[in-house]
Protein backbone atom coordinates (compact mmCIF):
# COMPACT_ATOMS: atom_id res chain seq x y z
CA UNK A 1 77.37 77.89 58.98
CA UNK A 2 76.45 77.76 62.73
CA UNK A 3 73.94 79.77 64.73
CA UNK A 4 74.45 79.53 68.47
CA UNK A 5 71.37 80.15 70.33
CA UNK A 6 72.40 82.04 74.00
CA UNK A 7 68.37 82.21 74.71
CA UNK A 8 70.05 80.47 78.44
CA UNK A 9 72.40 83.46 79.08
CA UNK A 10 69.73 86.10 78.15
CA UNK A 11 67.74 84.28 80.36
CA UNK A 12 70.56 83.55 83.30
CA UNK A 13 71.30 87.84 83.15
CA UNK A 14 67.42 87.95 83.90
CA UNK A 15 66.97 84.95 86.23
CA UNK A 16 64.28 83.89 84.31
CA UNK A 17 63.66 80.08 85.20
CA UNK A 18 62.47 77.69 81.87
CA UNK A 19 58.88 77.36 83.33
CA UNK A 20 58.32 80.71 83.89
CA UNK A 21 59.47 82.07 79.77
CA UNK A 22 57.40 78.82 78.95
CA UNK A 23 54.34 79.95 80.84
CA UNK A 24 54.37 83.14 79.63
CA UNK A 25 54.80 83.11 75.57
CA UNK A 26 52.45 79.70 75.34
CA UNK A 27 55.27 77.23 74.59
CA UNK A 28 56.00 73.95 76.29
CA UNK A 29 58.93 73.60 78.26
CA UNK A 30 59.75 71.05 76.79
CA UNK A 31 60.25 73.06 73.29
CA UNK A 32 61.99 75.56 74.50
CA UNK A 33 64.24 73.45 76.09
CA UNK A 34 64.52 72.30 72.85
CA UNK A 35 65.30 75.52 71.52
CA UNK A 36 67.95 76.62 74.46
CA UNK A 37 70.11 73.92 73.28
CA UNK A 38 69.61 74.94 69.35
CA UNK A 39 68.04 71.43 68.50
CA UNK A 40 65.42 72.94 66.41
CA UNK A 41 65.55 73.68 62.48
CA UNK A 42 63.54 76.95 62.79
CA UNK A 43 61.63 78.80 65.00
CA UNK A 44 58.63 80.75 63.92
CA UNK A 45 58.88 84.67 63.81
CA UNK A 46 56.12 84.92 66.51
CA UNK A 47 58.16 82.82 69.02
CA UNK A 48 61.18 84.89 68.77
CA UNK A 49 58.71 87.68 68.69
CA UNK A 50 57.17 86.92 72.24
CA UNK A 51 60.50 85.81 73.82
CA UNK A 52 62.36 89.31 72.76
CA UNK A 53 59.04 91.28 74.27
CA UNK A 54 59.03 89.45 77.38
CA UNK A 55 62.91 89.24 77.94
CA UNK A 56 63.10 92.67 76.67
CA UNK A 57 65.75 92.14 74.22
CA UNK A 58 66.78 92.07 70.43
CA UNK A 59 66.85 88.99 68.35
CA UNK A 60 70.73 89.65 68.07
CA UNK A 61 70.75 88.90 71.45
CA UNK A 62 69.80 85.18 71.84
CA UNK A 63 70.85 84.33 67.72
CA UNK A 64 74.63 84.37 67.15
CA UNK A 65 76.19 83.49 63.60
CA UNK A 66 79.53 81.84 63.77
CA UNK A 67 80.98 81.06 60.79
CA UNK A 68 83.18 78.12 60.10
């Protein structure tokens, strides 16, 4: 089971830098950097939350399931 996190093209199609998403839903960039590359084992509802509101997008856009 593999879920691909695309956060980095949602945010490329809104050229959104790192610092500013950071900035804005109260993360450091540090962790989100973390999270672009899919190095995290979770992320909390309210994260994904503030990241679809201010990127104006769906969950199912930055969360892909690949099977295999």
């Amino acid at each position: 089971m593999s879920i691909i996190v695309n956060l980095d093209v949602v945010m490329a199609q809104r050229k959104m830098s790192s610092r500013e998403l950071a900035r804005a839903i109260n993360i450091t960039e540090a962790n989100l950097s973390l999270l672009k590359r899919g190095k995290v084992k979770g992320v909390r509802f309210e994260t994904l939350a503030a990241i679809c509101a201010y990127l104006d997008c769906q969950p199912g856009d930055i969360l892909e399931y690949r099977p295999g």
